[in-house]
C-alpha atoms as a PDB file:
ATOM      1  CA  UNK A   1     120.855  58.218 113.047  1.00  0.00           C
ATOM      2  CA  UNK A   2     117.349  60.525 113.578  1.00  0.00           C
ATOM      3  CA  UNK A   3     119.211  62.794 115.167  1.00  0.00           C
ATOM      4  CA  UNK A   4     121.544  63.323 112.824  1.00  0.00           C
ATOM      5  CA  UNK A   5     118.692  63.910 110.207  1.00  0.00           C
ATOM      6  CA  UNK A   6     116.973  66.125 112.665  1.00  0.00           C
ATOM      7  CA  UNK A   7     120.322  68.238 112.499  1.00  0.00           C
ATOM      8  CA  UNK A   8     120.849  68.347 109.191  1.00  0.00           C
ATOM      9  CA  UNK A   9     117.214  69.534 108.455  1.00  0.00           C
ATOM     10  CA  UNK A  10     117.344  72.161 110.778  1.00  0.00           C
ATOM     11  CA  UNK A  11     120.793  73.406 109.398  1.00  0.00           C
ATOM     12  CA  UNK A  12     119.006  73.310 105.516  1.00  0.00           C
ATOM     13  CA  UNK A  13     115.798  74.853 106.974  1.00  0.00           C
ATOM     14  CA  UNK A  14     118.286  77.829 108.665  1.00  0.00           C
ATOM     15  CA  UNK A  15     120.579  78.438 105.767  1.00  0.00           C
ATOM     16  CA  UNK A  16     117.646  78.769 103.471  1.00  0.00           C
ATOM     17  CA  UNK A  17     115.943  80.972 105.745  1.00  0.00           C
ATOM     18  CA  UNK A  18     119.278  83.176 106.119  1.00  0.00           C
ATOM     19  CA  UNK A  19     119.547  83.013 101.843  1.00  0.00           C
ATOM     20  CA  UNK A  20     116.167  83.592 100.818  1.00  0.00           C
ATOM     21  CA  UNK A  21     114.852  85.096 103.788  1.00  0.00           C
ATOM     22  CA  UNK A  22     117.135  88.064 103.840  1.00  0.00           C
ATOM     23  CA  UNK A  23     115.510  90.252 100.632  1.00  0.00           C
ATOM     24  CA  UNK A  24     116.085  93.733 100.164  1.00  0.00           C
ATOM     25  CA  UNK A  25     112.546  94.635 101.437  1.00  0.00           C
ATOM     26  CA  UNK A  26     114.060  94.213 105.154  1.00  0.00           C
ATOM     27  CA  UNK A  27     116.824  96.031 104.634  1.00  0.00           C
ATOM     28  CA  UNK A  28     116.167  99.381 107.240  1.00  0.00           C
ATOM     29  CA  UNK A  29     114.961 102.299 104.331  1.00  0.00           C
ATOM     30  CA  UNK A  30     114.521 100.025 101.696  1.00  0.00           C
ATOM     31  CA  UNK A  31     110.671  99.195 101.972  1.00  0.00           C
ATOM     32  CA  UNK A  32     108.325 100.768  99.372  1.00  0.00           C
ATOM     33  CA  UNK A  33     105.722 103.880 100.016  1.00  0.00           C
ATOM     34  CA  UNK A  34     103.522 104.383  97.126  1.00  0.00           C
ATOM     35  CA  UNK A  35     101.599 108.015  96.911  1.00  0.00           C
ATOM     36  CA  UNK A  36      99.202 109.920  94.752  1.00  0.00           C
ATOM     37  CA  UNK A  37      98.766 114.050  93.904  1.00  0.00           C
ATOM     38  CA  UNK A  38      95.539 115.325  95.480  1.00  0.00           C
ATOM     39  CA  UNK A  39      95.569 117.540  92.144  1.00  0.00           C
ATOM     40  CA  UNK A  40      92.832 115.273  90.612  1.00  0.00           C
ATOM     41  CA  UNK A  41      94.105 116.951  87.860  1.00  0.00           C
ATOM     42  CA  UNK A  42      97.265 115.719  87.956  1.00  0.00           C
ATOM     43  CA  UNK A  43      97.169 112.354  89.760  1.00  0.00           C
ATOM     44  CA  UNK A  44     100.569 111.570  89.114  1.00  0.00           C
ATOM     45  CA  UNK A  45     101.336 108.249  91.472  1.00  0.00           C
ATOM     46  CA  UNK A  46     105.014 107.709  91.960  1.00  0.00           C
ATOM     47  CA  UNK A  47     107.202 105.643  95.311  1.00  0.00           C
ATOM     48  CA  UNK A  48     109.465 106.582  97.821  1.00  0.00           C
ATOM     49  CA  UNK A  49     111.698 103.909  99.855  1.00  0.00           C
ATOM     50  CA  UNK A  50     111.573 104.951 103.550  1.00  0.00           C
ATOM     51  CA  UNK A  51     114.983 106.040 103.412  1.00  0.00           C
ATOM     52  CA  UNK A  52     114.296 108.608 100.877  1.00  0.00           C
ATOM     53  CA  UNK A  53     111.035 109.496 102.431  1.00  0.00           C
ATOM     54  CA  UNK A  54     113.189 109.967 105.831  1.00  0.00           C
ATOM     55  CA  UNK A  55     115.673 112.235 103.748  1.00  0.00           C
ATOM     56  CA  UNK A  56     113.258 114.605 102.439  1.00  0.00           C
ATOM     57  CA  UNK A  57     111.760 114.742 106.289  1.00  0.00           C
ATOM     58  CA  UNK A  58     114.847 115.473 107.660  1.00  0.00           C
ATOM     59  CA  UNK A  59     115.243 118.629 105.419  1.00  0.00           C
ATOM     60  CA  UNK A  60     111.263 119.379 105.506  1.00  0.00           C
ATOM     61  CA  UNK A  61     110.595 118.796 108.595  1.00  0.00           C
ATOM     62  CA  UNK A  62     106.406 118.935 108.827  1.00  0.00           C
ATOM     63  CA  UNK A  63     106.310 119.826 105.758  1.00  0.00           C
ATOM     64  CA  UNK A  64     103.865 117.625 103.181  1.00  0.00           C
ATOM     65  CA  UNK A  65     105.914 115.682 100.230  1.00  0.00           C
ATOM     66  CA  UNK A  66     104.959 117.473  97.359  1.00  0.00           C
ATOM     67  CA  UNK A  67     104.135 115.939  93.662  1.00  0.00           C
ATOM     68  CA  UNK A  68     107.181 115.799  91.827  1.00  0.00           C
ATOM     69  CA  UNK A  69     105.349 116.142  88.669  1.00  0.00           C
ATOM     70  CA  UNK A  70     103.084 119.229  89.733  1.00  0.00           C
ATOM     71  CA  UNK A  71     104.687 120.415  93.395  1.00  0.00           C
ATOM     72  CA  UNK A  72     101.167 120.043  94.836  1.00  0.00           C
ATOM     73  CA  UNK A  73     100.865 117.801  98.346  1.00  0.00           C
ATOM     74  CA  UNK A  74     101.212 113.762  97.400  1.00  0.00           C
ATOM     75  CA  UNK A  75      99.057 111.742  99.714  1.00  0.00           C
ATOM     76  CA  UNK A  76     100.275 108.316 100.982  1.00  0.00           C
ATOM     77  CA  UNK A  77      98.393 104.950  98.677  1.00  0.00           C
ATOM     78  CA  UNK A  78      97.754 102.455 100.935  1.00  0.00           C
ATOM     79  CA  UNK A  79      96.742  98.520  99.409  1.00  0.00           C
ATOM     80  CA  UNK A  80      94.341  97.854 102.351  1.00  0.00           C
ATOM     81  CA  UNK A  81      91.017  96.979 101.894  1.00  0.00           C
ATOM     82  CA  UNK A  82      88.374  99.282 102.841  1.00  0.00           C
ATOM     83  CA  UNK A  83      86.830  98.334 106.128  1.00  0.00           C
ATOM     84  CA  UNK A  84      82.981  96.502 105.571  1.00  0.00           C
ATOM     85  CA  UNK A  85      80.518  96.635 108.520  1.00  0.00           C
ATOM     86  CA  UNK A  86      79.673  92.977 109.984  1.00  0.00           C
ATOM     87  CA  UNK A  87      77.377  90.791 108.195  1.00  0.00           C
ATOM     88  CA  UNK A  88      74.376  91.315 110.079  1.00  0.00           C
ATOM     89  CA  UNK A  89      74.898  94.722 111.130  1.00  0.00           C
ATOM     90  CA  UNK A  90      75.857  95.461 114.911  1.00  0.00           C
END
């Protein structure tokens, strides 16, 4: 009888892993870049998916993305947090 429970938890825990664990966002090239214009200017902010971001490389190769809005070079907008010495100091 436990085991059975046991089995049939693990089987709900799995599928709804598989359902709702399976988004678009890990899809290969579907993840979200966000990016800025250096033009302060300008400062459009727009986003790329990495496959489009690998589509315009692939063409440009070492060349920088530029601003759709101005054609100047975009700059990749990261969410991190900037990094804060130690309390204390070192």
């Amino acid at each position: 009888m436990k085991a059975g429970i046991v089995a049939v938890v693990v089987l709900a825990v799995t599928i709804g892993w598989w359902y709702f664990g399976n988004s678009d966002a890990g899809v290969e090239g579907s993840a979200i870049t966000a990016w800025k214009c250096t033009k302060p200017e300008c400062g459009q902010t727009f986003h790329l998916t990495v496959k489009q971001l690998s589509d315009f490389y692939k063409v440009h190769y070492g060349e920088p993305l530029p601003c759709p809005k101005c054609g100047s070079r975009a700059q990749r907008v990261t969410n991190r947090p900037a990094a804060t010495a130690p309390a204390g100091g070192m």
